[in-house]
Protein backbone atom coordinates (compact mmCIF):
# COMPACT_ATOMS: atom_id res chain seq x y z
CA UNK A 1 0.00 0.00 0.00
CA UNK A 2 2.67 2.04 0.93
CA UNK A 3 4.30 1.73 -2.88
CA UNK A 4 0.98 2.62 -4.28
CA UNK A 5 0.64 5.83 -2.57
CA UNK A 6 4.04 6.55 -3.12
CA UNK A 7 3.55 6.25 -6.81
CA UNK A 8 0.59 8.14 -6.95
CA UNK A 9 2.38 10.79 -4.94
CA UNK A 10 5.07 10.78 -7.87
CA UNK A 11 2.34 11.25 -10.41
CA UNK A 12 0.67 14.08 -9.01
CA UNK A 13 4.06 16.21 -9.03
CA UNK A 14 5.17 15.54 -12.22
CA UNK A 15 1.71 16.46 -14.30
CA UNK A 16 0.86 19.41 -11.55
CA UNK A 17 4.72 20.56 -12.30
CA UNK A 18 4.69 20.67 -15.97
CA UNK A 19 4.44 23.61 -17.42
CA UNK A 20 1.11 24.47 -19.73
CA UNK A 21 1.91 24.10 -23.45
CA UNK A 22 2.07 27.26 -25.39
CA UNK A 23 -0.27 27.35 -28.78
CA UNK A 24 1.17 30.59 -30.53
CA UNK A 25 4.49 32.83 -30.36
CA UNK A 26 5.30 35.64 -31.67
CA UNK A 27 9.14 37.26 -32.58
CA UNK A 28 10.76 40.59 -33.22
CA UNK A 29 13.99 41.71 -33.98
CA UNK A 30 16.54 43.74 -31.95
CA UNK A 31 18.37 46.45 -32.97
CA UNK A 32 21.98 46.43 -31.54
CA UNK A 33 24.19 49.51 -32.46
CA UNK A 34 26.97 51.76 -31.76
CA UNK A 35 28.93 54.79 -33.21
CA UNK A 36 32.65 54.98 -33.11
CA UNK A 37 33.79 58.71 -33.56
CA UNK A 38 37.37 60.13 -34.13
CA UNK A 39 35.59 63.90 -33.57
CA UNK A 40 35.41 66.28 -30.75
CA UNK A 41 31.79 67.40 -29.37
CA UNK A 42 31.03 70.71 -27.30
CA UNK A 43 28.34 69.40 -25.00
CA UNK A 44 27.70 72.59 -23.31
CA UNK A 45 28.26 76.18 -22.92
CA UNK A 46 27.50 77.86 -19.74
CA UNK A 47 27.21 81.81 -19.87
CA UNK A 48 29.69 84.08 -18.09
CA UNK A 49 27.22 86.14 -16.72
CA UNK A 50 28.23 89.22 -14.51
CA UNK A 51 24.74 90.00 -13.26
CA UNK A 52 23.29 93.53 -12.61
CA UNK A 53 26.85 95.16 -11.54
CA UNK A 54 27.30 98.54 -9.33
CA UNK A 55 27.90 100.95 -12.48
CA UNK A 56 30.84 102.31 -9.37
CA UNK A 57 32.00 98.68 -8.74
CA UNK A 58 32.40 97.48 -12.74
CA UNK A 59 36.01 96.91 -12.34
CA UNK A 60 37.29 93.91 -11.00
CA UNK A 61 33.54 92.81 -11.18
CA UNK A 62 34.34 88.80 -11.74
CA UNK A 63 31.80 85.91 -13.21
CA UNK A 64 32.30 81.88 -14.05
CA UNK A 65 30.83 80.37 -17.09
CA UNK A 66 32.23 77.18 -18.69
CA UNK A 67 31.98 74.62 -21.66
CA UNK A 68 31.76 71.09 -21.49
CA UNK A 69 33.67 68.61 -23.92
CA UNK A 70 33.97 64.89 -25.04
CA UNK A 71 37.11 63.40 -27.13
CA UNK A 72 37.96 60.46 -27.74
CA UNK A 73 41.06 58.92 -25.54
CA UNK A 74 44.16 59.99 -26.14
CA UNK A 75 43.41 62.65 -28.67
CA UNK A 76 45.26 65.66 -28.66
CA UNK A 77 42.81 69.31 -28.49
CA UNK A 78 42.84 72.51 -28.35
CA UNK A 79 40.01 75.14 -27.09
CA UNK A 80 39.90 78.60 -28.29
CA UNK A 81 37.65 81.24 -27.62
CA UNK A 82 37.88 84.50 -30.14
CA UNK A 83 38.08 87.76 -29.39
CA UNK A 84 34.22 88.71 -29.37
CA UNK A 85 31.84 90.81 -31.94
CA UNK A 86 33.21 94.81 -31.00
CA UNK A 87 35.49 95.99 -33.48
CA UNK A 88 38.16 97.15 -31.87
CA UNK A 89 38.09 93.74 -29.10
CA UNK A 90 41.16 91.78 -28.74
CA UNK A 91 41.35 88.81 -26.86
CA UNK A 92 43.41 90.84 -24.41
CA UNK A 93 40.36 93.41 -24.25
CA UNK A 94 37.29 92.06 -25.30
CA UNK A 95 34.10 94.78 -24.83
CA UNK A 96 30.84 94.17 -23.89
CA UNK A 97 28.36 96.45 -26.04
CA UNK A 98 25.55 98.48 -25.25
CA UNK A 99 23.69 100.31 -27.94
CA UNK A 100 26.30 101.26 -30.15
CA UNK A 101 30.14 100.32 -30.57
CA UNK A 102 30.82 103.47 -28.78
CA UNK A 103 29.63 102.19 -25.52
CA UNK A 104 31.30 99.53 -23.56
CA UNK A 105 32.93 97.44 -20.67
CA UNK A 106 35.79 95.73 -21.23
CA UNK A 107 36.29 92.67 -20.10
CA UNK A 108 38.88 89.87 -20.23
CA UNK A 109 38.42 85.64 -20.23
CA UNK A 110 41.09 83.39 -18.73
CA UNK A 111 42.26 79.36 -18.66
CA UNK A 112 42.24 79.91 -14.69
CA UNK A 113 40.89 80.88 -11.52
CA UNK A 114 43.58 83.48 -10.53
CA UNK A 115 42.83 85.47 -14.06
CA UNK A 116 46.40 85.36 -14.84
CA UNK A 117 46.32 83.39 -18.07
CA UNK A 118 43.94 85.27 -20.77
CA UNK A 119 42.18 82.58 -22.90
CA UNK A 120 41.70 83.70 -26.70
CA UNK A 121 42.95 81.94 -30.05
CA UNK A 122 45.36 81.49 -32.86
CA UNK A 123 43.23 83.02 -35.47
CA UNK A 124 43.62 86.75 -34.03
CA UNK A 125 47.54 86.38 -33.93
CA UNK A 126 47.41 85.75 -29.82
CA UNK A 127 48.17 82.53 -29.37
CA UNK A 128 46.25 81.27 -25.73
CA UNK A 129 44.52 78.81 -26.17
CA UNK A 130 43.44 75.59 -23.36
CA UNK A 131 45.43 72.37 -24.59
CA UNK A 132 43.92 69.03 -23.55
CA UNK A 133 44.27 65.17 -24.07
CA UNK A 134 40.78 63.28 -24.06
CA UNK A 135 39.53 61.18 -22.08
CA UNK A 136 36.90 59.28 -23.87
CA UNK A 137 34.51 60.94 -21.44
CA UNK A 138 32.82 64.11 -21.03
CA UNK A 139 35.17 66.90 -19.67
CA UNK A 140 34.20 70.34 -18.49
CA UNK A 141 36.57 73.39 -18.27
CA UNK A 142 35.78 76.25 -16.32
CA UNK A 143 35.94 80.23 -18.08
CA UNK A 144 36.68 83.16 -15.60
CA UNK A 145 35.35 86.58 -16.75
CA UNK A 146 36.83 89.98 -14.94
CA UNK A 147 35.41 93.31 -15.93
CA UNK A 148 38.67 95.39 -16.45
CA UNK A 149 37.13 99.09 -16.91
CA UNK A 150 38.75 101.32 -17.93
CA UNK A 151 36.44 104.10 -17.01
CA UNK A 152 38.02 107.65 -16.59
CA UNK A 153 38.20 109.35 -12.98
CA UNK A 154 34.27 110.22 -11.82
CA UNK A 155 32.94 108.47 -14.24
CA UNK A 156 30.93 105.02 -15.26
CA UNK A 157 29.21 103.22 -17.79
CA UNK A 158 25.38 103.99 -19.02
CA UNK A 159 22.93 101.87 -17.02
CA UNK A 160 21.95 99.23 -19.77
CA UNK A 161 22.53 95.64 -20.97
CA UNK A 162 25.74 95.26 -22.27
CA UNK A 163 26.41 91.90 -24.09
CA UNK A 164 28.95 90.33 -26.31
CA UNK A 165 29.33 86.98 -28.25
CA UNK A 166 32.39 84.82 -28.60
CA UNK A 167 33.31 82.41 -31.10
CA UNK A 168 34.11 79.26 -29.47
CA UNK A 169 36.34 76.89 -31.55
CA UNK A 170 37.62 73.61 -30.67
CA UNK A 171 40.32 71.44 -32.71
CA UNK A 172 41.39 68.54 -32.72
């Protein structure tokens, strides 16, 4: 009795444990991809922005922007930034602009934090520009501004927005 109950036992678990058969299926296909790329990307650019300034406090007046870039590993770049839209701007003495060329603030851009080394590019003759190696990964490289005046004795700029534009340029 005891091997019939036993076998019955056995039974029960192997049709209660198989697993229901299936009448249909259905497929699809999976796309698997990637691109390889020998080229340089700017991610991002983050405005230098000096905010509503002190028309006595312009100079010296500092801001932070920066722009973000990928390159593949090992690849040799270089980051410029030109001199800005006003005529007469270097990238020694770039201007922002209000109204008219006549009005302006100058201002400078540099590689780092103590303002000592002014950030510009080849194509205006002054050679400055931020030298880099890769990474493979997304790299992001700070820009200090500094308002630099000059405004003569007593006086100070027109209350106004004052913008400028610069060209950034990155080779590799």
């Amino acid at each position: 009795m005891r091997n019939v109950i036993a076998a019955l036992l056995a039974s029960y678990v192997v049709v209660s444990g198989a697993a229901p058969a299936l009448a249909e299926t259905a497929t699809a296909v999976l796309s698997v991809s990637a691109t390889v790329s020998s080229s340089c990307v700017i991610n991002s650019v983050a405005p230098v922005s000096f905010g509503v300034v002190d028309p006595a406090r312009v100079n010296g007046q500092a801001a932070t922007g920066a722009i973000a870039v990928t390159c593949p590993s090992d690849r040799p770049f270089k980051i410029q930034l030109g001199k800005g839209e006003a005529g007469a701007a270097t990238v020694y003495a770039r201007r922002l602009i209000y109204n008219d060329l006549s009005k302006g603030i100058t201002y400078s851009l540099y590689k780092d934090a103590r303002m000592t080394q002014v950030w510009g590019d080849q194509d205006t003759g002054e050679w400055s520009s931020l030298s880099a190696t890769g990474t493979g990964a997304q790299v992001r490289y700070p820009i200090y501004g500094k308002m630099t005046g000059p405004f003569p004795q007593g006086s100070s700029p027109d209350a106004g927005p004052y913008s400028d534009t610069v060209t950034i340029t990155v080779d590799f």
